[in-house]
C-alpha atoms as a PDB file:
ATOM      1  CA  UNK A   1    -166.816-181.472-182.483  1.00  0.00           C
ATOM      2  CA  UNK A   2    -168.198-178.512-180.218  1.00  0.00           C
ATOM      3  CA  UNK A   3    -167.603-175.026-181.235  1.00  0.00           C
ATOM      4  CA  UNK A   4    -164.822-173.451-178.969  1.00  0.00           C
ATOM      5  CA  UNK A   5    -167.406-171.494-177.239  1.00  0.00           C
ATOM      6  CA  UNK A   6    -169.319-174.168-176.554  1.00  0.00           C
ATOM      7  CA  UNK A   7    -166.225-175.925-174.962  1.00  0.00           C
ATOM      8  CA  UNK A   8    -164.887-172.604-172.904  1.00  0.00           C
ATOM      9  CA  UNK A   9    -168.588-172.497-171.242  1.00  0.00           C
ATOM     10  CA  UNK A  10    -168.469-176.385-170.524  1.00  0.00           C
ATOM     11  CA  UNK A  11    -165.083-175.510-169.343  1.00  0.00           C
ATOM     12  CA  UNK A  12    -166.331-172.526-167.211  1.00  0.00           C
ATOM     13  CA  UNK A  13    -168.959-174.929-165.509  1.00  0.00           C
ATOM     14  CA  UNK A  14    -166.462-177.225-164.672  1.00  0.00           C
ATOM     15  CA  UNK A  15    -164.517-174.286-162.691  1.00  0.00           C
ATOM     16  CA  UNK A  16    -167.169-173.114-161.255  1.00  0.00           C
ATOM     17  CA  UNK A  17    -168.061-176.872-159.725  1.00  0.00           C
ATOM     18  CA  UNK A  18    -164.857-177.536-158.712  1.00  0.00           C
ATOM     19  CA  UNK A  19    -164.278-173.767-157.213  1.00  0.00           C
ATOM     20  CA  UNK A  20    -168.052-174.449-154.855  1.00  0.00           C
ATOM     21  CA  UNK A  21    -165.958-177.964-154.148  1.00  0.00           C
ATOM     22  CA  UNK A  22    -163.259-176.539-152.910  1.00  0.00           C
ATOM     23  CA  UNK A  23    -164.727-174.002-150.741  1.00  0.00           C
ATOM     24  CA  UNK A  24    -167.638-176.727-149.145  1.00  0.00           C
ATOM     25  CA  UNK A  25    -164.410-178.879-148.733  1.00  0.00           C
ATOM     26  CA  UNK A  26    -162.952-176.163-146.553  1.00  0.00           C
ATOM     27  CA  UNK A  27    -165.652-175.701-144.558  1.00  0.00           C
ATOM     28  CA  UNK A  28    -167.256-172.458-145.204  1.00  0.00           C
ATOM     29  CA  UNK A  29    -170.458-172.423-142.968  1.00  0.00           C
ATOM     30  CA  UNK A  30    -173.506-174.433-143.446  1.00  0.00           C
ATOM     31  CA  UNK A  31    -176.063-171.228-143.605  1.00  0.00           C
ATOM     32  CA  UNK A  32    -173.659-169.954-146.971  1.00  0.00           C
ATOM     33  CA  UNK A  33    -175.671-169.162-150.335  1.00  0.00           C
ATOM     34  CA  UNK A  34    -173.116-170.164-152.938  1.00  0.00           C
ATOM     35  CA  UNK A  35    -174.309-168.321-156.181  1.00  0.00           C
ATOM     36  CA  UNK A  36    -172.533-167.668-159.536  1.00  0.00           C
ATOM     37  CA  UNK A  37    -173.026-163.989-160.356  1.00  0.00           C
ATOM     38  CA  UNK A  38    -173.520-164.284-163.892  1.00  0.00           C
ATOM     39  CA  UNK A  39    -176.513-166.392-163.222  1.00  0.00           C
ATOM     40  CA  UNK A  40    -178.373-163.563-161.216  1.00  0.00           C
ATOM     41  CA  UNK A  41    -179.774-160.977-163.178  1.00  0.00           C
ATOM     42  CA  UNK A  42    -180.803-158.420-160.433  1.00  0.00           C
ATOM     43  CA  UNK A  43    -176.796-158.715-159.701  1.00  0.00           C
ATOM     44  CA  UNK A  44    -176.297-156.990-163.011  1.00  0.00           C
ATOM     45  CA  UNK A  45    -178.692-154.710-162.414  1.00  0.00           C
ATOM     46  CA  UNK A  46    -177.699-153.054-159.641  1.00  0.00           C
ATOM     47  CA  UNK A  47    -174.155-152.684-161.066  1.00  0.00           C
ATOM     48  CA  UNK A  48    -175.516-150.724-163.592  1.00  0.00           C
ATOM     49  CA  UNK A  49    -177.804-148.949-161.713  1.00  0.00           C
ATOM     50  CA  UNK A  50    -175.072-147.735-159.272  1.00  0.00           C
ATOM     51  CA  UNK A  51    -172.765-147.208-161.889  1.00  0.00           C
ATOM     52  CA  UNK A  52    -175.382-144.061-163.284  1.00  0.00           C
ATOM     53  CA  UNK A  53    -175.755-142.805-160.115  1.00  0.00           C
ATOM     54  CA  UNK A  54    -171.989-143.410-158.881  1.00  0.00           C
ATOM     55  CA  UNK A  55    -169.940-139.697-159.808  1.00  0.00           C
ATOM     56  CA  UNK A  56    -166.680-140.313-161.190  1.00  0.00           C
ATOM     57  CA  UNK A  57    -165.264-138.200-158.851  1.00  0.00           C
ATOM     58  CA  UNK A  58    -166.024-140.318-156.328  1.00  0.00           C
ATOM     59  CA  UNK A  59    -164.211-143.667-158.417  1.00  0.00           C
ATOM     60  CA  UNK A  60    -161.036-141.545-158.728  1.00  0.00           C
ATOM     61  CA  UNK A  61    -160.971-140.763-155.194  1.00  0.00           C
ATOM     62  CA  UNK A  62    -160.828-144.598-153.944  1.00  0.00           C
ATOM     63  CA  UNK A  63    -157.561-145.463-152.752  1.00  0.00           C
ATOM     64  CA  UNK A  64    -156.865-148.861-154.271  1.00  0.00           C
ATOM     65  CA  UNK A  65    -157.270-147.136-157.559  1.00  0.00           C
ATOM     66  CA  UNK A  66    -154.686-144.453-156.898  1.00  0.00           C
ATOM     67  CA  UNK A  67    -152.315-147.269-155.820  1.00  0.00           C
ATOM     68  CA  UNK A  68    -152.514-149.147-158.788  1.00  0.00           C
ATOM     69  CA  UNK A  69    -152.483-146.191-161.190  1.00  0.00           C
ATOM     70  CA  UNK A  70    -149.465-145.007-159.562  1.00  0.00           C
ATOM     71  CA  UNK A  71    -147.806-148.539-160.938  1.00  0.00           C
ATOM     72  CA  UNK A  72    -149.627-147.801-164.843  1.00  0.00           C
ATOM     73  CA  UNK A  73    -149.630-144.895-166.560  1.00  0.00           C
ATOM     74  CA  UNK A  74    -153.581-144.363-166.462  1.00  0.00           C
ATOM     75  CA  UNK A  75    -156.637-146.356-164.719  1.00  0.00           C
ATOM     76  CA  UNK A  76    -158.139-148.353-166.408  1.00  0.00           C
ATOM     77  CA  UNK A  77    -162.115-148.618-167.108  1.00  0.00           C
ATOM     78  CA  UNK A  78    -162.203-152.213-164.975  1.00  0.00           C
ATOM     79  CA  UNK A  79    -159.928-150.347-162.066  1.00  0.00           C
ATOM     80  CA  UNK A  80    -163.133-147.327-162.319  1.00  0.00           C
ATOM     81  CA  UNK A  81    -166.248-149.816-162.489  1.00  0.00           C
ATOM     82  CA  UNK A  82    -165.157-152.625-160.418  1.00  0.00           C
ATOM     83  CA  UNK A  83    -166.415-150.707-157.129  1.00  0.00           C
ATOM     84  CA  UNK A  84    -170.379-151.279-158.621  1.00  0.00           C
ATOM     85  CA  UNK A  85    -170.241-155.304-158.819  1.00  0.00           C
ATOM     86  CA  UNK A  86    -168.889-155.371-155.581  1.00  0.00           C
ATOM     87  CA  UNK A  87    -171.579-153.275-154.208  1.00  0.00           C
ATOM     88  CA  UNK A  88    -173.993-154.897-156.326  1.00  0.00           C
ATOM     89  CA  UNK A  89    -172.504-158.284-154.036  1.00  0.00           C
ATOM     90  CA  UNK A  90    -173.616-156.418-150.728  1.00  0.00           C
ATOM     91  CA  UNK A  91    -176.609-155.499-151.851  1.00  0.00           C
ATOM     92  CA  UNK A  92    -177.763-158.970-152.767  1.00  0.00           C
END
């Protein structure tokens, strides 16, 4: 029998199949790159590069974080960093 980790990434392969599917089956545009994010190093990268040249000022200042802090009683870390991947995305 496979270890569990071995069946979450089969599992996580699957998804990510089915998600491209899903999306071709909608019809997203013929000149799309479909990529998995994870698979592209220079993705990570530049997440981390931005994130040590990103001041935190900056973070706390975005308005989708002080919405959803409002709801918690503090930001979290993901809420702070999630602006670099997404940049990172752009970049690419």
């Amino acid at each position: 029998m496979p270890s569990r980790s071995a069946r979450t990434l089969k599992e996580l392969r699957r998804q990510v199949r089915e998600l491209a599917a899903h999306l071709i089956a909608a019809g997203i545009p013929e000149r799309t790159t479909l990529y998995v994010q994870r698979c592209v190093r220079a993705h990570s990268e530049a997440s981390w590069l931005l994130s040590c040249v990103t001041p935190l000022g900056w973070l706390q200042g975005m308005t989708q974080l002080k919405e959803k802090s409002k709801k918690q009683e503090s930001a979290t870390t993901t809420l702070l960093i999630y602006p670099m991947p997404q940049a990172g995305d752009f970049l690419l």
